[in-house]
PDB file of N, CA and C in Angstrom:
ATOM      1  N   UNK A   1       0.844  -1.178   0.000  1.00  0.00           N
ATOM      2  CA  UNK A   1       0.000   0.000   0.000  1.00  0.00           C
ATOM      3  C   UNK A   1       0.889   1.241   0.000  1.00  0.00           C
ATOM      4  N   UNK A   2       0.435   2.065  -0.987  1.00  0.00           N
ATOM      5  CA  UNK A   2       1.224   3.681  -1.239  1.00  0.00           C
ATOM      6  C   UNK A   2       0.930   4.045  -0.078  1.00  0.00           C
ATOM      7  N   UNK A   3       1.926   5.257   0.428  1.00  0.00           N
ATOM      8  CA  UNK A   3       1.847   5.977   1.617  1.00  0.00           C
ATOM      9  C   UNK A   3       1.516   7.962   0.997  1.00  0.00           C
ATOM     10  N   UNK A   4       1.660   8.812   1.195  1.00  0.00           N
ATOM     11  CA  UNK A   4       1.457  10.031   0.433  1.00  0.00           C
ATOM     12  C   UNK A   4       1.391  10.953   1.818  1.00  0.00           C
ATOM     13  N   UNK A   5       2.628  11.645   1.156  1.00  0.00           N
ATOM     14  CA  UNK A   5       2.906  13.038   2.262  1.00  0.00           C
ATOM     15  C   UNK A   5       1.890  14.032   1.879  1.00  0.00           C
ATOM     16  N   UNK A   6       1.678  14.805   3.012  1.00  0.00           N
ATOM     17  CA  UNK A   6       0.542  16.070   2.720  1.00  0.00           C
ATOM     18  C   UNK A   6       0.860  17.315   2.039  1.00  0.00           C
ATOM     19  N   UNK A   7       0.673  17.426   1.460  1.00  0.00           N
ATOM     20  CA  UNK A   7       1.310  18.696   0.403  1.00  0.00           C
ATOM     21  C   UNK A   7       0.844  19.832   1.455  1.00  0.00           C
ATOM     22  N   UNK A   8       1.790  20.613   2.255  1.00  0.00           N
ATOM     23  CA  UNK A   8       2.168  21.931   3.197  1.00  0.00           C
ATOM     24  C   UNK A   8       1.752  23.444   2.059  1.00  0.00           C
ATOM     25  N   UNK A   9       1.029  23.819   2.422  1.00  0.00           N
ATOM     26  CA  UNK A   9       0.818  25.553   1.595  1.00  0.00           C
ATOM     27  C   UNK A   9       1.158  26.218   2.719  1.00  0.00           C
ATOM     28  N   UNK A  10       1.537  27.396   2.042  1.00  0.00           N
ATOM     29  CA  UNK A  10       1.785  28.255   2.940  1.00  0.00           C
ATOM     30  C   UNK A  10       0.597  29.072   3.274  1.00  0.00           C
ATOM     31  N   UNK A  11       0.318  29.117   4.477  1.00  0.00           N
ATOM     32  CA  UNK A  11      -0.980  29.882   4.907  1.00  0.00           C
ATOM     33  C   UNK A  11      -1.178  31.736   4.857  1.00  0.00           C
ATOM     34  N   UNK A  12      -2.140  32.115   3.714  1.00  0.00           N
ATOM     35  CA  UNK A  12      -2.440  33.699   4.251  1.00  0.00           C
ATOM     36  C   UNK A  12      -3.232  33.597   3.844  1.00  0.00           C
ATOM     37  N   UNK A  13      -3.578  35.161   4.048  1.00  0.00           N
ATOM     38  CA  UNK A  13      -5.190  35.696   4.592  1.00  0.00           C
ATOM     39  C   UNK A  13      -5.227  36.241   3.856  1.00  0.00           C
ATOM     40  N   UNK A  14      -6.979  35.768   3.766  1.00  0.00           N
ATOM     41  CA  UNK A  14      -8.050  36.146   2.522  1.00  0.00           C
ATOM     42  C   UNK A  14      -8.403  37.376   2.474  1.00  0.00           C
ATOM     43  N   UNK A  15      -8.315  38.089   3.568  1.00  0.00           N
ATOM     44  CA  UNK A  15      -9.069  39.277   3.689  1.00  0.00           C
ATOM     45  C   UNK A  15      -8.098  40.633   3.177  1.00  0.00           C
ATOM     46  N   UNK A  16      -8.189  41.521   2.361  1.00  0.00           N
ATOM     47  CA  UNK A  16      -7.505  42.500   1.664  1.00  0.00           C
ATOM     48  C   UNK A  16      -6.860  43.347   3.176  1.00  0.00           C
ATOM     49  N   UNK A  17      -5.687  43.556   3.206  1.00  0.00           N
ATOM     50  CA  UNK A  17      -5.134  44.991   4.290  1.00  0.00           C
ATOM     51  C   UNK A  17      -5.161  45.871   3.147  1.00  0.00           C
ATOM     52  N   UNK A  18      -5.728  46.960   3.726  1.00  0.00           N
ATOM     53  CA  UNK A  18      -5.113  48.155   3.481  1.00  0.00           C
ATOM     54  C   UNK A  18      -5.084  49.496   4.590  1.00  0.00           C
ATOM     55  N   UNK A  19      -4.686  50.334   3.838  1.00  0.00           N
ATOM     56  CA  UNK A  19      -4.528  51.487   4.927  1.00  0.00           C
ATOM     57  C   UNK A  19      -5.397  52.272   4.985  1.00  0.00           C
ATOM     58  N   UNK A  20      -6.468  52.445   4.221  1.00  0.00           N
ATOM     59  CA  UNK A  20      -7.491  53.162   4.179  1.00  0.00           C
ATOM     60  C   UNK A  20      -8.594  52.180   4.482  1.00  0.00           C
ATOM     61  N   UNK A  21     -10.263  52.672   5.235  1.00  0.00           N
ATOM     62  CA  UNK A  21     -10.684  51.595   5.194  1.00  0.00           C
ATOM     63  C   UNK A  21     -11.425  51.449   3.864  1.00  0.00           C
ATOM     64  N   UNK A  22     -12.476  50.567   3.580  1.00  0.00           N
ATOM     65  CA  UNK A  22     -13.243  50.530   2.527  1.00  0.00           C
ATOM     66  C   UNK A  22     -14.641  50.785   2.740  1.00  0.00           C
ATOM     67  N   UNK A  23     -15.005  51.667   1.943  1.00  0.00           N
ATOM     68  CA  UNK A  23     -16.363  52.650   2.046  1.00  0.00           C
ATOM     69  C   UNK A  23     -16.317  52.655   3.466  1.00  0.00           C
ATOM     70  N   UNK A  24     -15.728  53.410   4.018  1.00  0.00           N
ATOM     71  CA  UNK A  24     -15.972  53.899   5.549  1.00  0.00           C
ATOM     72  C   UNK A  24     -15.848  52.730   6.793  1.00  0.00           C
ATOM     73  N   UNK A  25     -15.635  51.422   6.325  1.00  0.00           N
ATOM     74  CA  UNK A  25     -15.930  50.299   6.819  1.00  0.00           C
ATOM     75  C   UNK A  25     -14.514  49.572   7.248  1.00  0.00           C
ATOM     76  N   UNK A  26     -13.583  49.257   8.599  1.00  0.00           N
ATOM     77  CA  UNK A  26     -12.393  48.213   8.590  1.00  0.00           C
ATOM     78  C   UNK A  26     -12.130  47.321   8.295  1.00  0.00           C
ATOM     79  N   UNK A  27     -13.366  46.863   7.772  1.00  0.00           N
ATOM     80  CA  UNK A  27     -13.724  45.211   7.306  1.00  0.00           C
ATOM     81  C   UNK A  27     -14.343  44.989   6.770  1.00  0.00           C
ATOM     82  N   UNK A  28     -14.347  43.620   5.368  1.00  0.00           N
ATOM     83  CA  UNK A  28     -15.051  43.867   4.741  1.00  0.00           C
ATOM     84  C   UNK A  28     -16.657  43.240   4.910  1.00  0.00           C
ATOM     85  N   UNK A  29     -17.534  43.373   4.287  1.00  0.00           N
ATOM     86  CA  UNK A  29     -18.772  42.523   4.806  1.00  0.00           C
ATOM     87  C   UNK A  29     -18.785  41.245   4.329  1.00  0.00           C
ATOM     88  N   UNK A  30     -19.372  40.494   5.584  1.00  0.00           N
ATOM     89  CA  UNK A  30     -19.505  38.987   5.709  1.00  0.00           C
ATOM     90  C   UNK A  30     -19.988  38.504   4.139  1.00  0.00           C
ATOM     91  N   UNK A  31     -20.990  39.324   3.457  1.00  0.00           N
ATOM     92  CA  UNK A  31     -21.559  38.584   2.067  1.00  0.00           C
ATOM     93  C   UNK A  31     -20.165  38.748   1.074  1.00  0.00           C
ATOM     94  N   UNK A  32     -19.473  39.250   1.441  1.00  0.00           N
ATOM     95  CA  UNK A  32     -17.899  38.948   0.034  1.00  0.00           C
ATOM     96  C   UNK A  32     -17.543  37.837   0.902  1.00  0.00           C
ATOM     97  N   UNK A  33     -17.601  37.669   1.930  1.00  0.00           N
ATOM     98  CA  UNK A  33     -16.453  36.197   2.374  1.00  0.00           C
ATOM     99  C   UNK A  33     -17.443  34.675   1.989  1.00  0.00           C
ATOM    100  N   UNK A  34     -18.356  34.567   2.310  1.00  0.00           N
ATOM    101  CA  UNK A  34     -19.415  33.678   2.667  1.00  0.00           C
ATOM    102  C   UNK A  34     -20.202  33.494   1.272  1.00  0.00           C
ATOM    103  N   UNK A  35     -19.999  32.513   0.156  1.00  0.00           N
ATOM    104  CA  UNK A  35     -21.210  32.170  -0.791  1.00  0.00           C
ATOM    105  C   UNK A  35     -22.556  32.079  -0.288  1.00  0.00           C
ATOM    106  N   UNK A  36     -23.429  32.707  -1.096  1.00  0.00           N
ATOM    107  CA  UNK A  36     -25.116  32.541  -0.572  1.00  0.00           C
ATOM    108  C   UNK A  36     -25.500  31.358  -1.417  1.00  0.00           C
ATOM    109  N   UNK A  37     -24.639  30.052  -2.281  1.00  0.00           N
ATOM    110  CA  UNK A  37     -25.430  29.115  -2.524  1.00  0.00           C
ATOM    111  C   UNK A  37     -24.082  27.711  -2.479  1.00  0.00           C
ATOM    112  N   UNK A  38     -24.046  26.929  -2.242  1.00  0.00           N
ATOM    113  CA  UNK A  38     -23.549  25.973  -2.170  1.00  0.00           C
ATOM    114  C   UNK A  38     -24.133  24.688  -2.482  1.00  0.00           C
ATOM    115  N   UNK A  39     -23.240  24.218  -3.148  1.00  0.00           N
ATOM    116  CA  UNK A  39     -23.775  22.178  -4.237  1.00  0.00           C
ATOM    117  C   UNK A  39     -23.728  21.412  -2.501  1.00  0.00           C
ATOM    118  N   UNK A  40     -24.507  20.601  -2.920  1.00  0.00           N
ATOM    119  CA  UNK A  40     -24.310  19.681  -1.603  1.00  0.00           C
ATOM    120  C   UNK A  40     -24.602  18.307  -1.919  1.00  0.00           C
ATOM    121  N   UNK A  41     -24.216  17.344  -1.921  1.00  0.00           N
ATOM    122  CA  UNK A  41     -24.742  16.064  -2.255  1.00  0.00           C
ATOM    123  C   UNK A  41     -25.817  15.440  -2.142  1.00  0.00           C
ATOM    124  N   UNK A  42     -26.613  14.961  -3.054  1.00  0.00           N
ATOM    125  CA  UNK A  42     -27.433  14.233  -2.465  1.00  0.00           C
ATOM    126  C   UNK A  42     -28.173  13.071  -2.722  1.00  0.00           C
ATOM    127  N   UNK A  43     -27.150  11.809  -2.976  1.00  0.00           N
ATOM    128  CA  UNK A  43     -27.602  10.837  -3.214  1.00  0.00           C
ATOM    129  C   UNK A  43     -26.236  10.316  -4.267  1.00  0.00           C
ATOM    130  N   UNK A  44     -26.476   9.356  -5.525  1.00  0.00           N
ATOM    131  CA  UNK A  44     -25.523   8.932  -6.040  1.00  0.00           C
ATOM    132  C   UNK A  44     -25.961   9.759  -6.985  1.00  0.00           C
ATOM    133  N   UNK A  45     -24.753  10.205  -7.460  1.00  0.00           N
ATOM    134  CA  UNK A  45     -24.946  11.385  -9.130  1.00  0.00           C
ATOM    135  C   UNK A  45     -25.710  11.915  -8.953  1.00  0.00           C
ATOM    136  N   UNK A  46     -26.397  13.035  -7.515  1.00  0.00           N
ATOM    137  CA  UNK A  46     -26.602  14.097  -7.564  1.00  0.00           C
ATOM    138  C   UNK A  46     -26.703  15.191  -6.732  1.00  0.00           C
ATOM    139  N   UNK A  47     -26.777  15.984  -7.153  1.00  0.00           N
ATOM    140  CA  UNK A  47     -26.479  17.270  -6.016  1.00  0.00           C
ATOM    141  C   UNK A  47     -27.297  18.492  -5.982  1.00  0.00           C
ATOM    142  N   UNK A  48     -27.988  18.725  -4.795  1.00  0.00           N
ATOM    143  CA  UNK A  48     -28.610  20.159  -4.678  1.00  0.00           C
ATOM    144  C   UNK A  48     -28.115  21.287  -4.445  1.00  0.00           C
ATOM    145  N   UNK A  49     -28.363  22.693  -4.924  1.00  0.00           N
ATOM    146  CA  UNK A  49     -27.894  23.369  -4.762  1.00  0.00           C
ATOM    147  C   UNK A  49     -29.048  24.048  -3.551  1.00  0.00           C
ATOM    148  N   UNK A  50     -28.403  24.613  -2.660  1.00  0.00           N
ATOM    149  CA  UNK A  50     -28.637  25.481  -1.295  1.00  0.00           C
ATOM    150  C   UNK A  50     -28.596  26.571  -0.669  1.00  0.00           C
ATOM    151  N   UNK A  51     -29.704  27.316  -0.333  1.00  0.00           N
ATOM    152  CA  UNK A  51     -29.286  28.764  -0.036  1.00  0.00           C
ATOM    153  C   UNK A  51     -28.696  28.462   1.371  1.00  0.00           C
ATOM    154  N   UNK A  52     -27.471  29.178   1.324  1.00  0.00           N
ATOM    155  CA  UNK A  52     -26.585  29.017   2.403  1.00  0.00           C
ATOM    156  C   UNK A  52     -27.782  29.949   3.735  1.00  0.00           C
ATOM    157  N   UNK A  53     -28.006  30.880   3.648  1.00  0.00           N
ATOM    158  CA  UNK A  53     -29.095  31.516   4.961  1.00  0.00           C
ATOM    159  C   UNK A  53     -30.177  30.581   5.480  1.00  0.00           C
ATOM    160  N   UNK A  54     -30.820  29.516   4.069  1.00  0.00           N
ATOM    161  CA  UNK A  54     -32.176  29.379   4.933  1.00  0.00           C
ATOM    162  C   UNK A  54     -32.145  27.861   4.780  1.00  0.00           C
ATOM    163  N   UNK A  55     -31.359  27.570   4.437  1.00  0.00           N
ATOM    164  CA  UNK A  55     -30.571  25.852   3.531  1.00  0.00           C
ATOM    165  C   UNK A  55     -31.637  25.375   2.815  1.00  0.00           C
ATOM    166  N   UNK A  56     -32.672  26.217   1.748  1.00  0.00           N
ATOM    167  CA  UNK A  56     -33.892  25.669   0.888  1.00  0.00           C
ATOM    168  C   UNK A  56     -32.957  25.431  -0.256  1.00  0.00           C
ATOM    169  N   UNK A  57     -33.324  24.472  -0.420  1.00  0.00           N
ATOM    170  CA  UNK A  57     -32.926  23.736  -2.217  1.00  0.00           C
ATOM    171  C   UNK A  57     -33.837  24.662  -3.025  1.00  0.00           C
ATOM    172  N   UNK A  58     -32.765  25.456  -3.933  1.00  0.00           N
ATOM    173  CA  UNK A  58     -32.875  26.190  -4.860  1.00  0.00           C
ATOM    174  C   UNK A  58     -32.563  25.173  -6.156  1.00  0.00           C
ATOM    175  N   UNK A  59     -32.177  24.212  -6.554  1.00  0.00           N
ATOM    176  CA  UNK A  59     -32.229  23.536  -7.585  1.00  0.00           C
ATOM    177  C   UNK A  59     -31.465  22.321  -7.713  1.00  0.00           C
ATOM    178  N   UNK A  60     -31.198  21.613  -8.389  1.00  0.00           N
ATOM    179  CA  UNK A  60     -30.396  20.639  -7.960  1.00  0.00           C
ATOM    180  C   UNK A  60     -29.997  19.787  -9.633  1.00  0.00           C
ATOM    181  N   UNK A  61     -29.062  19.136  -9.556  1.00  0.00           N
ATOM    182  CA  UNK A  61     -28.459  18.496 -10.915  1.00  0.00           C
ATOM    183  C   UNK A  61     -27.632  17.332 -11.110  1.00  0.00           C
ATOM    184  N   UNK A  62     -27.416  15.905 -12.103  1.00  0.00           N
ATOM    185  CA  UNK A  62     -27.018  15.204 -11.946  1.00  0.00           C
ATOM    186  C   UNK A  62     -25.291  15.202 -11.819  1.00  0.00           C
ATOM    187  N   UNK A  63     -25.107  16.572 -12.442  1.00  0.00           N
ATOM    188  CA  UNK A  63     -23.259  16.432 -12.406  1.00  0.00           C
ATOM    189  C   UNK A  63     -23.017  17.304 -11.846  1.00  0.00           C
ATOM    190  N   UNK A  64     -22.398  17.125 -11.066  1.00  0.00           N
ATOM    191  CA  UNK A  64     -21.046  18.285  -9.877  1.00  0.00           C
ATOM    192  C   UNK A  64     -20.881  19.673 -10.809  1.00  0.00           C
ATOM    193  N   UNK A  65     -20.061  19.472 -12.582  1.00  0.00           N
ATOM    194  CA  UNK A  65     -20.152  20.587 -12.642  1.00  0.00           C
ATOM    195  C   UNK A  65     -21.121  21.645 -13.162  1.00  0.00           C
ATOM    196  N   UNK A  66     -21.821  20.672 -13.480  1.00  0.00           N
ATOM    197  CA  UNK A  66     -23.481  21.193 -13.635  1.00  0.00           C
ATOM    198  C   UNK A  66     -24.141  22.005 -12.194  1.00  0.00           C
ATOM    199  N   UNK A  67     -24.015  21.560 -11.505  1.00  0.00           N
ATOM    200  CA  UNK A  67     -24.259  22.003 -10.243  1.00  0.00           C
ATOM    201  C   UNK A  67     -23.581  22.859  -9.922  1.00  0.00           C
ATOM    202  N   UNK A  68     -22.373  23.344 -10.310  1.00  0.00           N
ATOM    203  CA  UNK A  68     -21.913  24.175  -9.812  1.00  0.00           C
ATOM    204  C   UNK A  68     -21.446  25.683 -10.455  1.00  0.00           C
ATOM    205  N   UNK A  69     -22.097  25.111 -11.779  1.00  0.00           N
ATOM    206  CA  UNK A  69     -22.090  26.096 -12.515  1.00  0.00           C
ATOM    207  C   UNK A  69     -23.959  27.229 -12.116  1.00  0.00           C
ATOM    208  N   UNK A  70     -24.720  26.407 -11.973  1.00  0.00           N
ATOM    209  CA  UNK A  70     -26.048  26.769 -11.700  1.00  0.00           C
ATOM    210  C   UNK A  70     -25.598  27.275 -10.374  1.00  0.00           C
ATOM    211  N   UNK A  71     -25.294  26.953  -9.514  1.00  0.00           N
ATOM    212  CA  UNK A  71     -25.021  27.928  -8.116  1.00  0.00           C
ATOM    213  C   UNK A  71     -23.960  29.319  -7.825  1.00  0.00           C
ATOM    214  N   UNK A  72     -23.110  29.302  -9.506  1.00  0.00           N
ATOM    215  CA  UNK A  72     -22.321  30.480  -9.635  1.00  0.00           C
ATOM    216  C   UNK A  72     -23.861  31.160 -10.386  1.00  0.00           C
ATOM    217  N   UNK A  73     -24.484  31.126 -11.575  1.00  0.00           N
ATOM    218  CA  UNK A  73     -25.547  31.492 -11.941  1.00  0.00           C
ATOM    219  C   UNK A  73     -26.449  32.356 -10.759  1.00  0.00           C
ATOM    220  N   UNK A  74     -26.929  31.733  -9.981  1.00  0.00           N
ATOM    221  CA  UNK A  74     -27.735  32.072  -8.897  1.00  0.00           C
ATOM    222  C   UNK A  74     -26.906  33.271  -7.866  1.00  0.00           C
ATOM    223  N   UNK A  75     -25.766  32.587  -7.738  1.00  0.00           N
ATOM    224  CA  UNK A  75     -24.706  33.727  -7.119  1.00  0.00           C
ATOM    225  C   UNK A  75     -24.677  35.020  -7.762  1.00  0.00           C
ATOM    226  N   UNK A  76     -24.815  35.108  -9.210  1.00  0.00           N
ATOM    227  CA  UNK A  76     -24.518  36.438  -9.841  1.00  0.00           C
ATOM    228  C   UNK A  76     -25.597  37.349 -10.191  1.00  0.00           C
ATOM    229  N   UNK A  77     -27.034  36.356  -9.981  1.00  0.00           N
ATOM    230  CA  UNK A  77     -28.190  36.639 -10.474  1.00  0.00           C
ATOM    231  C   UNK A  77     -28.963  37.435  -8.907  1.00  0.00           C
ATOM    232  N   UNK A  78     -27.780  37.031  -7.874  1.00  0.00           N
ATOM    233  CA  UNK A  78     -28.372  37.867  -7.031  1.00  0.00           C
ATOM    234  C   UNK A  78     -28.235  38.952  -6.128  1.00  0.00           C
TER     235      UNK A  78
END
């Protein structure tokens, strides 16, 4: 049986520094960090997509990238 070392990244942060704040604000708002829809599995070959706030299945599809193309869709559409 193969063994497999963990590939190490180097860790930084997502969140922009700067020296000024943005629109009046030190931080940015939770809806840029946090997707409002996420694929989730559900079952064999398929997957729902989910509003991350209220977790209602907004739609759902037999392929991953089908699914995940419809939850960038929904992301931009809203």
């Amino acid at each position: 049986m193969a063994t497999f070392t963990p590939l190490i990244l180097p860790v930084t942060s997502r969140v922009a520094q700067t020296h000024e704040p943005l629109n009046g604000y030190d931080h940015l708002p939770i809806s840029l960090g946090q997707p409002r829809y996420r694929v989730v599995p559900a079952g064999k070959c398929f997957f729902h997509i989910e509003e991350t706030s209220t977790g209602r299945v907004r739609g759902f599809r037999t392929d991953h990238n089908e699914a995940c193309h419809l939850a960038r869709r929904l992301e931009q559409s809203a």
